[in-house]
N, C-alpha and C. Protein backbone atom coordinates (compact mmCIF):
# COMPACT_ATOMS: atom_id res chain seq x y z
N UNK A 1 -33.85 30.82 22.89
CA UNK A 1 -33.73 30.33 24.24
C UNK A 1 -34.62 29.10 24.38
N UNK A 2 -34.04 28.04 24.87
CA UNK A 2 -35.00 27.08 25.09
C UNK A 2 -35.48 26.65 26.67
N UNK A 3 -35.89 25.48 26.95
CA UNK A 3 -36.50 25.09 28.14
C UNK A 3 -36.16 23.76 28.93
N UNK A 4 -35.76 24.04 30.19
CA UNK A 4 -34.93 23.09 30.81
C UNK A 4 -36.46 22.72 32.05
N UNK A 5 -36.17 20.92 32.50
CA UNK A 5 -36.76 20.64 33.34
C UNK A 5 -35.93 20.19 34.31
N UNK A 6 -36.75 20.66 35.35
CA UNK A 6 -35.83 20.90 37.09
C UNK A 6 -36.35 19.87 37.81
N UNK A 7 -35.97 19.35 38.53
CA UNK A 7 -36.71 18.51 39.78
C UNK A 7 -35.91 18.74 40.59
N UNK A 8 -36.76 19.39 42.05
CA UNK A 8 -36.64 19.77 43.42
C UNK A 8 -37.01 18.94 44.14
N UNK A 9 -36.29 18.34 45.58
CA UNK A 9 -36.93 17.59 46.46
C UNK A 9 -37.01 18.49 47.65
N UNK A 10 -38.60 18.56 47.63
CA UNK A 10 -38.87 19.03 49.36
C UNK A 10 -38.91 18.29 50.25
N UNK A 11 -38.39 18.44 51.44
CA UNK A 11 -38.04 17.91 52.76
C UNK A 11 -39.27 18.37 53.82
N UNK A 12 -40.69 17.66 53.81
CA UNK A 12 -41.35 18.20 54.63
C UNK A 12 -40.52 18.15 56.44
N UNK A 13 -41.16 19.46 57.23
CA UNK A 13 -41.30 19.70 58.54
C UNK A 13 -40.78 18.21 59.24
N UNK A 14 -42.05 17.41 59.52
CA UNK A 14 -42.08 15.99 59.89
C UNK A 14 -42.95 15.06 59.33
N UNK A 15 -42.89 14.19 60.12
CA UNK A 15 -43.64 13.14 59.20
C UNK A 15 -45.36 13.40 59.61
N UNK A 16 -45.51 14.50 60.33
CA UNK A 16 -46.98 14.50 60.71
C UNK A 16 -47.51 15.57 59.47
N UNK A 17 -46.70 16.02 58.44
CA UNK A 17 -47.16 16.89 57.92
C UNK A 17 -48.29 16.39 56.41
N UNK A 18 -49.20 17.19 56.21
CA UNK A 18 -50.00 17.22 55.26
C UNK A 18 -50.07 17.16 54.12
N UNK A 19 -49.66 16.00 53.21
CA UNK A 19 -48.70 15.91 52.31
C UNK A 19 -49.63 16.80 51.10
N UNK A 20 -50.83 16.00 51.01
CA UNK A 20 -51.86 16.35 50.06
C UNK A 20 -52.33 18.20 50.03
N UNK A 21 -52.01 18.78 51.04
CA UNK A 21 -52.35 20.27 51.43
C UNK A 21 -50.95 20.87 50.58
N UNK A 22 -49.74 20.25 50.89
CA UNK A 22 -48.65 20.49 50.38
C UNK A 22 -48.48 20.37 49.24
N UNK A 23 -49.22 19.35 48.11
CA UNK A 23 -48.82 19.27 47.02
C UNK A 23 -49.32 20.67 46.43
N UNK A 24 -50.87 20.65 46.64
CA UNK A 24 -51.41 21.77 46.09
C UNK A 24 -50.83 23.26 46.37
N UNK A 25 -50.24 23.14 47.57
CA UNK A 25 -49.44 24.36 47.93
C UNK A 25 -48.19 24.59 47.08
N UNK A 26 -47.67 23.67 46.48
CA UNK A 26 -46.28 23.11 45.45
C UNK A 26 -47.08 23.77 44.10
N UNK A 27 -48.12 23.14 44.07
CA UNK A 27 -48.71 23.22 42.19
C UNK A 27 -48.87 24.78 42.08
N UNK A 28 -49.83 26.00 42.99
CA UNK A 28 -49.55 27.04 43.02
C UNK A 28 -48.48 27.75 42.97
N UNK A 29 -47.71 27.45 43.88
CA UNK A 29 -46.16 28.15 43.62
C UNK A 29 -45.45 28.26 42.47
N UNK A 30 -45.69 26.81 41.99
CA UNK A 30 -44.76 26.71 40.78
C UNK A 30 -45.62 27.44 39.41
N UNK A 31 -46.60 27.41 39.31
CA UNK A 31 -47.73 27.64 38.64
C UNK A 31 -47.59 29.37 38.42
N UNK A 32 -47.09 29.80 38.67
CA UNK A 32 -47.08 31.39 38.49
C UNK A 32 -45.62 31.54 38.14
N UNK A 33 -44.98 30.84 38.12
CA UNK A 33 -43.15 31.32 37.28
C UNK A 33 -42.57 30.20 36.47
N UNK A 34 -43.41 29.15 36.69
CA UNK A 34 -43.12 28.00 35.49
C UNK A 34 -44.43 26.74 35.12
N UNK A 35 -44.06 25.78 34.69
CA UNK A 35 -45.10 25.11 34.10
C UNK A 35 -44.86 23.84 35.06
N UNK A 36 -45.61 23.74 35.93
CA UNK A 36 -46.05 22.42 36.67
C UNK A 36 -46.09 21.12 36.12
N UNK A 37 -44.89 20.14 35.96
CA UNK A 37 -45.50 19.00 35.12
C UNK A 37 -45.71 17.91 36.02
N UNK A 38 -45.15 17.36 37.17
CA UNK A 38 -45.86 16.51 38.37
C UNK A 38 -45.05 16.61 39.27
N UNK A 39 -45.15 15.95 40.54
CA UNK A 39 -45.23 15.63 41.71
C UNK A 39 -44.93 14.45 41.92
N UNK A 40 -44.11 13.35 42.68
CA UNK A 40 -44.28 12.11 43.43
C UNK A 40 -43.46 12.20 44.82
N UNK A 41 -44.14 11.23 45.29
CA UNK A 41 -43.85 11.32 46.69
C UNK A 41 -42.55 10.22 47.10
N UNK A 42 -41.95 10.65 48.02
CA UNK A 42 -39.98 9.15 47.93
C UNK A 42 -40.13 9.38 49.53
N UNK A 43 -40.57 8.00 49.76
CA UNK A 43 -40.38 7.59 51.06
C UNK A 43 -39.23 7.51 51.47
N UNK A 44 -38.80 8.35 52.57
CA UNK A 44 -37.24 8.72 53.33
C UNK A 44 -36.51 7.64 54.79
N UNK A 45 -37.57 7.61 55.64
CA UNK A 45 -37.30 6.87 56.84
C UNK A 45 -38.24 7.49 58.15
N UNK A 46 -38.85 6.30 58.57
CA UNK A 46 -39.52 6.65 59.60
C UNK A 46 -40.84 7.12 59.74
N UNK A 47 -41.40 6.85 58.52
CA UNK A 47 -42.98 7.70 58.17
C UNK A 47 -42.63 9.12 57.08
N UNK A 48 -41.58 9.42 57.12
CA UNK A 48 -40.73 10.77 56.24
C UNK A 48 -40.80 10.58 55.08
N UNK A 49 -41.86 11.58 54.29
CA UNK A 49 -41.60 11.37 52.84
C UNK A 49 -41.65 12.71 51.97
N UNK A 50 -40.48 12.53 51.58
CA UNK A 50 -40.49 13.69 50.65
C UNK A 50 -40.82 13.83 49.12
N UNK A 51 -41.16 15.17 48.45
CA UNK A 51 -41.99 14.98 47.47
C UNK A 51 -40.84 15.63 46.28
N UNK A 52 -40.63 15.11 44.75
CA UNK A 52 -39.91 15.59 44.15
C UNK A 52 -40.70 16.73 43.10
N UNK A 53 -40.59 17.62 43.08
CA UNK A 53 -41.43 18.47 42.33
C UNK A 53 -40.44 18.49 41.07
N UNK A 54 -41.28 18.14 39.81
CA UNK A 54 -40.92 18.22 38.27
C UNK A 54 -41.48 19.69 38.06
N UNK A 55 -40.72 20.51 37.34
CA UNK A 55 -41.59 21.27 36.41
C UNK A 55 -40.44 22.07 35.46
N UNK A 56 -40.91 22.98 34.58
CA UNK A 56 -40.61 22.85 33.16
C UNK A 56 -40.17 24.70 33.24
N UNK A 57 -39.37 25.60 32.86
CA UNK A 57 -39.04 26.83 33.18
C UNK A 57 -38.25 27.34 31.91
N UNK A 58 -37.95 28.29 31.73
CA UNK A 58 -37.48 28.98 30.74
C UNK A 58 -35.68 28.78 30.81
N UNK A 59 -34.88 28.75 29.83
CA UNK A 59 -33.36 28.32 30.48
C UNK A 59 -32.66 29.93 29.92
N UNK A 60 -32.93 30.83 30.94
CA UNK A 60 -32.34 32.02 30.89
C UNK A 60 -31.75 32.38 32.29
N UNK A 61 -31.83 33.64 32.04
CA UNK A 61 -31.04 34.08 33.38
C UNK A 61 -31.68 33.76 34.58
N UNK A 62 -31.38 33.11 35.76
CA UNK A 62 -32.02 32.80 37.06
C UNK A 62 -32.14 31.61 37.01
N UNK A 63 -32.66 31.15 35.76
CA UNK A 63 -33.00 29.22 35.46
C UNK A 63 -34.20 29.28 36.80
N UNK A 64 -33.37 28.15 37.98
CA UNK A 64 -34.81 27.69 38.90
C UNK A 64 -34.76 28.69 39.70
N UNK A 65 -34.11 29.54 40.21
CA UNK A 65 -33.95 30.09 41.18
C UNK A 65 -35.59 31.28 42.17
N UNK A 66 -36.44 31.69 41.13
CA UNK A 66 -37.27 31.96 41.37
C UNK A 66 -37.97 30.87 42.03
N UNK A 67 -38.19 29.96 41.47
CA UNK A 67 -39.14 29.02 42.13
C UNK A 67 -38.33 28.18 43.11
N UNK A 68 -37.59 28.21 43.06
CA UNK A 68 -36.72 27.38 44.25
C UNK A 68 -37.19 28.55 45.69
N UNK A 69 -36.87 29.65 45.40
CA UNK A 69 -36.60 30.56 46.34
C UNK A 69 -38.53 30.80 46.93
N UNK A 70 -39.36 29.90 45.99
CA UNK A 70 -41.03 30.30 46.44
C UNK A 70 -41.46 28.69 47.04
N UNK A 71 -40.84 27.91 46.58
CA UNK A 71 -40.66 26.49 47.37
C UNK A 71 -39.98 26.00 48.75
N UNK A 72 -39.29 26.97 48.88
CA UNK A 72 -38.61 27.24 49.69
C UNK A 72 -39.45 27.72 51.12
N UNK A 73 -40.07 28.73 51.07
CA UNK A 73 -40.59 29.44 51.75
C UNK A 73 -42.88 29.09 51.81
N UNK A 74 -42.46 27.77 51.56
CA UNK A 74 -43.72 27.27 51.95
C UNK A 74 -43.95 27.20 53.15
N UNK A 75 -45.33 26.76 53.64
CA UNK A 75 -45.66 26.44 54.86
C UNK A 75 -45.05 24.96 55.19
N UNK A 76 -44.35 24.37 55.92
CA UNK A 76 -44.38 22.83 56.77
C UNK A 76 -43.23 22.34 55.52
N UNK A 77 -42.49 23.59 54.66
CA UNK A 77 -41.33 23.25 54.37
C UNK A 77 -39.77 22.60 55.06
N UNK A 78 -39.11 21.82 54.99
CA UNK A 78 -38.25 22.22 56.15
C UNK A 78 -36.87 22.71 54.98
N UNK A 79 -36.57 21.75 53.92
CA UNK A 79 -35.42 22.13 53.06
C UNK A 79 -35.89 21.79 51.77
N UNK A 80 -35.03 22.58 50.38
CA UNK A 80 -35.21 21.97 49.27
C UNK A 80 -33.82 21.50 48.77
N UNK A 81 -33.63 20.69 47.31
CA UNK A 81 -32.24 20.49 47.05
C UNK A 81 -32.67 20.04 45.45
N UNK A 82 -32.34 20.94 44.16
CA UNK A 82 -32.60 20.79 42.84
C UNK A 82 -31.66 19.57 42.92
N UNK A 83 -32.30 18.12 42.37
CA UNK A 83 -32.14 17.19 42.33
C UNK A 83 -31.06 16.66 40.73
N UNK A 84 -32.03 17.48 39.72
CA UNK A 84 -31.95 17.38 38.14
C UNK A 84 -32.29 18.80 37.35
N UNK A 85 -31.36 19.20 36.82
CA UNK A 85 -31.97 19.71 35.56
C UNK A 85 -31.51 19.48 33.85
N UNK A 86 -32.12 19.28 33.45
CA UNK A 86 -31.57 19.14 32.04
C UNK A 86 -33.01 19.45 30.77
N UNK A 87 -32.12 20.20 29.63
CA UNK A 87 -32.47 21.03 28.81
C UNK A 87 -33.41 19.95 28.13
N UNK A 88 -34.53 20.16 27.68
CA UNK A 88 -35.60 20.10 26.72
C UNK A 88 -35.59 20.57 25.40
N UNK A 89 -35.20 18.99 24.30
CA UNK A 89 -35.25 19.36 23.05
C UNK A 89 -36.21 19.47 21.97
């Protein structure tokens, strides 16, 4: 079995939200069901910026779905949407 990398874009709350509180809230989450490899931030409109979370997971049964489903359910989340995944050779 090998290993696929995912990138998720979170859709913070609004634009008043805490981006830097959020990343670290991102690096934990992901950090307990896959391997954290970075973070950047994609300016949306209006002060709105959303952050694409990279990280690195096992390519078996579920794939992202664990961590989608713990990204998901952050604080000052509003949506996510797996952007990319593709297998690691």
């Amino acid at each position: 079995m090998g290993e696929v990398v995912a990138t998720v874009k979170l859709m913070p709350e609004s634009p008043d939200v805490d981006l830097e509180q959020m990343k670290i809230d991102v690096q934990n989450a992901v950090n307990e069901d896959a391997e954290f490899h970075k973070v950047e931030e994609e300016p949306i409109a209006f002060g709105l910026v959303a952050l694409n979370v990279m990280f690195i997971v096992d390519d078996g049964e579920g794939g992202t779905e664990i961590v989608e489903e713990k990204l998901a359910n952050l604080p000052n989340v509003n949506s996510i949407e797996v952007m990319d995944v593709r297998r690691l050779m």
